[in-house]
C-alpha atoms as a PDB file:
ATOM      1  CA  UNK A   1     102.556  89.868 122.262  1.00  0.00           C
ATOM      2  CA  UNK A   2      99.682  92.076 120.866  1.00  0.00           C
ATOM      3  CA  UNK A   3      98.204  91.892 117.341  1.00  0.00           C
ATOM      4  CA  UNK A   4      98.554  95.474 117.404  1.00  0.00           C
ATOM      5  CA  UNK A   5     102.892  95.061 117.562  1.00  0.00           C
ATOM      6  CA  UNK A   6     102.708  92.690 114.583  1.00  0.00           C
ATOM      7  CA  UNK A   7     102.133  92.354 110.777  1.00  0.00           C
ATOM      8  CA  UNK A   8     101.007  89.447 109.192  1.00  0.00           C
ATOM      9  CA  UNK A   9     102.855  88.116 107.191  1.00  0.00           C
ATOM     10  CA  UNK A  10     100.625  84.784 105.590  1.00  0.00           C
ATOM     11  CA  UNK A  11      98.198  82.230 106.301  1.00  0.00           C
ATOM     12  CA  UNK A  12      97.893  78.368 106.520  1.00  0.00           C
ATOM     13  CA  UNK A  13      96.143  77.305 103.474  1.00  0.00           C
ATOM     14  CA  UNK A  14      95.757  73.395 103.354  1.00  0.00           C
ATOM     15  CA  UNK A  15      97.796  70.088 104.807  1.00  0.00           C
ATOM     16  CA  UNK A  16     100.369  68.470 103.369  1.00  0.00           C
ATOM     17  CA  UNK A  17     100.725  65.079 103.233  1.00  0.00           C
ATOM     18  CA  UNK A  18     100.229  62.777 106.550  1.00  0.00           C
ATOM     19  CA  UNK A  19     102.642  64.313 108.859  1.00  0.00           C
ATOM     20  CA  UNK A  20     101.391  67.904 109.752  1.00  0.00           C
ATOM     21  CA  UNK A  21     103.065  69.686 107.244  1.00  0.00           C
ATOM     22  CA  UNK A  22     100.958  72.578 105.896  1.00  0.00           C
ATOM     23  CA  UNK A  23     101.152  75.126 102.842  1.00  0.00           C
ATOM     24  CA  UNK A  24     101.070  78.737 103.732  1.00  0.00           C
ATOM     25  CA  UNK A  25     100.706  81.937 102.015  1.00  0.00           C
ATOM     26  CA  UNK A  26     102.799  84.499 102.354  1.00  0.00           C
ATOM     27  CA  UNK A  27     101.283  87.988 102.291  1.00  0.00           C
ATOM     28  CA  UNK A  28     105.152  89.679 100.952  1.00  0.00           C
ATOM     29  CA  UNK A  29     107.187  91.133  98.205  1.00  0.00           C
ATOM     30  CA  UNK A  30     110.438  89.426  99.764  1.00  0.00           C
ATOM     31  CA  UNK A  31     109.297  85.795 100.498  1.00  0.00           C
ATOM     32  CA  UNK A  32     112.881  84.495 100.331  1.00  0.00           C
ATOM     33  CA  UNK A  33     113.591  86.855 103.291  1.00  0.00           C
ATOM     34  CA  UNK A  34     111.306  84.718 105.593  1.00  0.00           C
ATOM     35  CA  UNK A  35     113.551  81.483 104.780  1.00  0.00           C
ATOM     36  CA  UNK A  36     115.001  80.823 107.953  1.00  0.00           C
ATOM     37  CA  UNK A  37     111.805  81.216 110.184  1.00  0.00           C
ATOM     38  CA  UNK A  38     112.070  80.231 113.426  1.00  0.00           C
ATOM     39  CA  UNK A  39     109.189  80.558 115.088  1.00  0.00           C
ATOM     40  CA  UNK A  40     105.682  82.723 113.897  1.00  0.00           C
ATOM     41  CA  UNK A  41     102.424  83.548 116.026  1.00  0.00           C
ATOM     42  CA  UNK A  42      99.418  82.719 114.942  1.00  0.00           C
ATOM     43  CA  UNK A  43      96.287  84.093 115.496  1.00  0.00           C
ATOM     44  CA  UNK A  44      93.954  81.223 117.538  1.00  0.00           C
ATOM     45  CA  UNK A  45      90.887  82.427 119.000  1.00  0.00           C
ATOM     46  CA  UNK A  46      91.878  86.137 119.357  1.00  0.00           C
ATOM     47  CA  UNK A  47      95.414  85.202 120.805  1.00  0.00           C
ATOM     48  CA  UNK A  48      98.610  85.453 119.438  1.00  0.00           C
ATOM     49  CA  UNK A  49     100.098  81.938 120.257  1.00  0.00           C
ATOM     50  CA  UNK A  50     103.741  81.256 119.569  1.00  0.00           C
ATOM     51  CA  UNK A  51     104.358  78.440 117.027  1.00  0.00           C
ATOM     52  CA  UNK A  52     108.003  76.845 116.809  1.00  0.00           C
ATOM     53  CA  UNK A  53     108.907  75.642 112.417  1.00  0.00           C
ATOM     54  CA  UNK A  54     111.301  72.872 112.587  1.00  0.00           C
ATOM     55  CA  UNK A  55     111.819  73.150 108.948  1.00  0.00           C
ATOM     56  CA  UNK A  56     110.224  75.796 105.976  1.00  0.00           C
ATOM     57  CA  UNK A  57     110.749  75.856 102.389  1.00  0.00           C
ATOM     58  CA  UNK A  58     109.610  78.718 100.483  1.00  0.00           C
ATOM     59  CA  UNK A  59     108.638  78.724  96.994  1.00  0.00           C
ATOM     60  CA  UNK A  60     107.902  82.008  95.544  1.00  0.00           C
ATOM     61  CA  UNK A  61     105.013  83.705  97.858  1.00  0.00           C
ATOM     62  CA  UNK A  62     104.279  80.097  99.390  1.00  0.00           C
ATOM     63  CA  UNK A  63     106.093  78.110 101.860  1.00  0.00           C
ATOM     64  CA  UNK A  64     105.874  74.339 102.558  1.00  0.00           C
ATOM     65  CA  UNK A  65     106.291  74.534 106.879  1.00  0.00           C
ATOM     66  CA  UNK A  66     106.438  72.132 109.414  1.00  0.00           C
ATOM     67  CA  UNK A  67     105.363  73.416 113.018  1.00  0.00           C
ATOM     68  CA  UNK A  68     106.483  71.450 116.214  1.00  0.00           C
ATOM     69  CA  UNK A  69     103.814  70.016 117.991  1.00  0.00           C
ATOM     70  CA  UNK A  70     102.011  69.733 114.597  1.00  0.00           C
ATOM     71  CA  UNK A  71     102.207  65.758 113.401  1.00  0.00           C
ATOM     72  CA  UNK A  72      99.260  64.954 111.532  1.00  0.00           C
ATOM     73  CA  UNK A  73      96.674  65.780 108.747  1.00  0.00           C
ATOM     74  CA  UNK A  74      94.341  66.329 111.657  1.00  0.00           C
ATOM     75  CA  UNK A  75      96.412  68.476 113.702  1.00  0.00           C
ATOM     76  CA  UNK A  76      97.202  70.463 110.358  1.00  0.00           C
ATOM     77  CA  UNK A  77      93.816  71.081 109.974  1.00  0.00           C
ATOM     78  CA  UNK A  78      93.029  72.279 112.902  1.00  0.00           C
ATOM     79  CA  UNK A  79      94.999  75.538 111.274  1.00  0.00           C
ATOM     80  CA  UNK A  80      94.359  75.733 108.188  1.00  0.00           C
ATOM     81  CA  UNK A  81      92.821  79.148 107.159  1.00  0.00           C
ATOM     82  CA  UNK A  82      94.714  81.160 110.472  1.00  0.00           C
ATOM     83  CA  UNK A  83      96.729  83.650 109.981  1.00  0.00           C
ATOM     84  CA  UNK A  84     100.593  83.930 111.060  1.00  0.00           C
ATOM     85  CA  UNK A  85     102.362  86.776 112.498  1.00  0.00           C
ATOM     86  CA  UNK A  86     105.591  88.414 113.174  1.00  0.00           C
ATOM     87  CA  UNK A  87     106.772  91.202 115.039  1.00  0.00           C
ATOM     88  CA  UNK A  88     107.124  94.421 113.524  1.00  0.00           C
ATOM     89  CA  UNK A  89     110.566  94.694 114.071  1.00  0.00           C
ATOM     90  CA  UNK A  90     111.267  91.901 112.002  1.00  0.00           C
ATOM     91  CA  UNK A  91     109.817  93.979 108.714  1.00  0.00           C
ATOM     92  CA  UNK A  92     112.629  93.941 106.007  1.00  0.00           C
ATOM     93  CA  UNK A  93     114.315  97.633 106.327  1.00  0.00           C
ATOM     94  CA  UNK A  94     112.408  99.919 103.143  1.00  0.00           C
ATOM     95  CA  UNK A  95     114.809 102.269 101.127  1.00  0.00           C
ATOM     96  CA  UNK A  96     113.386 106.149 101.754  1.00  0.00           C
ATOM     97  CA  UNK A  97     111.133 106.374  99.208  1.00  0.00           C
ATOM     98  CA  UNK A  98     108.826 102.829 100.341  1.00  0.00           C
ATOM     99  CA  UNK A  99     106.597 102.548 103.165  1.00  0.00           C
ATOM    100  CA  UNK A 100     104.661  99.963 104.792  1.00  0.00           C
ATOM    101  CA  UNK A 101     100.845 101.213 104.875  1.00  0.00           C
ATOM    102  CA  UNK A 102     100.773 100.567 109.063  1.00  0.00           C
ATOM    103  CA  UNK A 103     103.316 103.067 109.696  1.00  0.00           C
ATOM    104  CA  UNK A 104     101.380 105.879 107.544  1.00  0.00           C
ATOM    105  CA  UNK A 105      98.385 105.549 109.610  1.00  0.00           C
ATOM    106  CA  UNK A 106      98.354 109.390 111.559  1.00  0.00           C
ATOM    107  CA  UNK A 107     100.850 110.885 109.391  1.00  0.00           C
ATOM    108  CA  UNK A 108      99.877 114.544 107.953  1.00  0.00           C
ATOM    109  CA  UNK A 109      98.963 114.617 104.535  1.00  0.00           C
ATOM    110  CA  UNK A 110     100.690 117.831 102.591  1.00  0.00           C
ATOM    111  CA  UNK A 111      99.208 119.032  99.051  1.00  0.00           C
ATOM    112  CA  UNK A 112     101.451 120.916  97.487  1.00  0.00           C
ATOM    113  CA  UNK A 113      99.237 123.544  96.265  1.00  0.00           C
ATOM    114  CA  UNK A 114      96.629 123.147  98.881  1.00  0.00           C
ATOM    115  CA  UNK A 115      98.812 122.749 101.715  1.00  0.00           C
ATOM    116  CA  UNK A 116      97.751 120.548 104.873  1.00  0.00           C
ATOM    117  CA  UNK A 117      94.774 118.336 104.226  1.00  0.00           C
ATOM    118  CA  UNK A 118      94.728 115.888 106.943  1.00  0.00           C
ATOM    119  CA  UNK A 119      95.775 112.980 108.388  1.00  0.00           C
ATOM    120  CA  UNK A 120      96.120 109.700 107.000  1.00  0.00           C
ATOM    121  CA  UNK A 121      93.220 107.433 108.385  1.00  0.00           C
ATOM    122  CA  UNK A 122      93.267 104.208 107.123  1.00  0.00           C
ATOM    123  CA  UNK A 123      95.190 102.492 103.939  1.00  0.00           C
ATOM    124  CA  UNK A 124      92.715  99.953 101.349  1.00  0.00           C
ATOM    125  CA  UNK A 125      94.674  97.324  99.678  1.00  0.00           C
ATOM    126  CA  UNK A 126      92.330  97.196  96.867  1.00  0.00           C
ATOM    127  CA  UNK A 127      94.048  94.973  94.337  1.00  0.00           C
ATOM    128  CA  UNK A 128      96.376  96.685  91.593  1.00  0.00           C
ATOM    129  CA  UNK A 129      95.357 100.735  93.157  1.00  0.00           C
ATOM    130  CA  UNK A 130      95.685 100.849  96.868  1.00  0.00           C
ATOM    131  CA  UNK A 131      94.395 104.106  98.367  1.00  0.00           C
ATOM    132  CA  UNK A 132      95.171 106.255 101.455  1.00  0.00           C
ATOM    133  CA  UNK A 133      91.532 106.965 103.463  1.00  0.00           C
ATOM    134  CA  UNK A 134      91.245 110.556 104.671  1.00  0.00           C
ATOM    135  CA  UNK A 135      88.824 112.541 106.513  1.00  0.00           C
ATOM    136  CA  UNK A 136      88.092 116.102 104.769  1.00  0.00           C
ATOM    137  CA  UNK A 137      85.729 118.250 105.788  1.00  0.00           C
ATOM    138  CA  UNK A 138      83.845 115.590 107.350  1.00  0.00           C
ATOM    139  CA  UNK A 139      83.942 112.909 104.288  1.00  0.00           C
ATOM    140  CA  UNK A 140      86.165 109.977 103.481  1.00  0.00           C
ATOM    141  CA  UNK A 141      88.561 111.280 100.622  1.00  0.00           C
ATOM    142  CA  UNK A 142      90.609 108.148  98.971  1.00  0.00           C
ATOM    143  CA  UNK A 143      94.018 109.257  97.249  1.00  0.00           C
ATOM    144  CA  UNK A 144      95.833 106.317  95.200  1.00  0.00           C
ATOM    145  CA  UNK A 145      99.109 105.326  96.521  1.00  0.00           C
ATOM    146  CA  UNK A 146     101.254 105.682  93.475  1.00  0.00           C
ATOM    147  CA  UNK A 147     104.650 107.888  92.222  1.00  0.00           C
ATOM    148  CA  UNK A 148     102.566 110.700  90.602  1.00  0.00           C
ATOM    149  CA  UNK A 149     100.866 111.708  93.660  1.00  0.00           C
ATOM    150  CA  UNK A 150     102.946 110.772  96.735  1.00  0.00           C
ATOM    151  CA  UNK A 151     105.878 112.986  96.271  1.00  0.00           C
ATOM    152  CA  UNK A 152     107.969 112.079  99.463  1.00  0.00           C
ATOM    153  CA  UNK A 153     107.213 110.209 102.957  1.00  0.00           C
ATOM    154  CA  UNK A 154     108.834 111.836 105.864  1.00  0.00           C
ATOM    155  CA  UNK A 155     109.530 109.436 108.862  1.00  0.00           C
ATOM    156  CA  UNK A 156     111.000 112.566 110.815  1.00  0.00           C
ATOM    157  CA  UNK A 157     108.130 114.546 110.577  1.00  0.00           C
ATOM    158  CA  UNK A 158     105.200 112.131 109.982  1.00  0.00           C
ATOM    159  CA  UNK A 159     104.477 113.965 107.200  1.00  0.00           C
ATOM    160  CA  UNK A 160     103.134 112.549 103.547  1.00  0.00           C
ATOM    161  CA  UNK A 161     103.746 115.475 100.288  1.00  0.00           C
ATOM    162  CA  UNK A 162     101.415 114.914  98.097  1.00  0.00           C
ATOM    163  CA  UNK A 163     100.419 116.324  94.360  1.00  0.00           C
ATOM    164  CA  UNK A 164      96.632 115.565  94.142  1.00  0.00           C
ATOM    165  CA  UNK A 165      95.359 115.489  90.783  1.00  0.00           C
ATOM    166  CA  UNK A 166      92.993 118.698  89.940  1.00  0.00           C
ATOM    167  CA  UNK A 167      89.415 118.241  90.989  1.00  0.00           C
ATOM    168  CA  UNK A 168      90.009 114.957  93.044  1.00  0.00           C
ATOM    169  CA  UNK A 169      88.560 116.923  96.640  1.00  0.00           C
ATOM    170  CA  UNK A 170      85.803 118.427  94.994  1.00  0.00           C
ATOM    171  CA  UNK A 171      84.735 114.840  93.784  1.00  0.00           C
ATOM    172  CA  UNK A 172      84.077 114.121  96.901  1.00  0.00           C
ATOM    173  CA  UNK A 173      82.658 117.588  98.471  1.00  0.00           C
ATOM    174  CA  UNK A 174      79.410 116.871  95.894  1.00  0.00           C
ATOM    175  CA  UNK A 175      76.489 116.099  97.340  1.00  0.00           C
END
């Protein structure tokens, strides 16, 4: 499995107890869909490497896990901080108006009054605004991700219609 055909979806944050369990994070708005885990990958040296849970509890965005194989403090530390990972086919389904910010990335950005603008580079989580990154006209343009702007995502077409607030490209032609 490559990093690049998953999501991650938390990280080990500390040991539990004296068995191996651990505390994880989980990076979601669904948590309780994650409740019946089976397995995860997580990311060891630069290599995806399955991990089997014989039992998780989630709690909110946390989950108390135990991983097979995993059967002390000391092997729980040897953890702690990595990050887990899923498959991307195992993101929750979105209703048509949500997107995940990986599946943006090369979609066609469409102002309607300027028409097309460009693609859709990167996405910045960047606590409460998170912002699309896109080249125009040779700079790095970033357009919040909210309901007044983004106007409708189409999956069909790869295509993002957008209404950018007045004056928001020029702030960033200025030299």
């Amino acid at each position: 499995m490559k990093q690049s055909q998953c999501f991650e979806l938390g990280v080990v944050l500390r040991p539990h107890g004296l068995h191996g369990e651990v505390y994880i994070s989980l990076d979601t708005d669904f948590p309780e869909d994650y409740a019946e885990l089976e397995s995860v990958f997580v990311l060891q040296n630069g290599m995806l490497v399955p991990f089997f849970i014989e039992h998780i509890q989630v709690n909110n965005k946390q989950a108390l896990v135990k991983f097979e194989d995993i059967d002390s403090k000391d092997d729980a530390n040897t953890i702690k901080g990595l990050s887990l990972h899923l498959p991307l086919d195992q993101l929750p389904k979105l209703s048509d108006d949500q997107f995940y910010f990986h599946e943006i990335i090369g979609f066609k950005l469409i102002d309607e009054n300027k028409g097309e603008l460009g693609t859709v580079g990167q996405v910045y989580e960047a606590g409460h605004q998170d912002l699309i990154g896109m080249d125009y006209k040779g700079k790095e343009v970033l357009i919040p991700i909210n309901d007044e702007i983004i106007n409708k995502v189409d999956r069909n077409t790869n295509e993002i219609f957008i209404t950018l607030p007045e004056g928001l490209l020029e702030l960033y032609l200025e030299d």
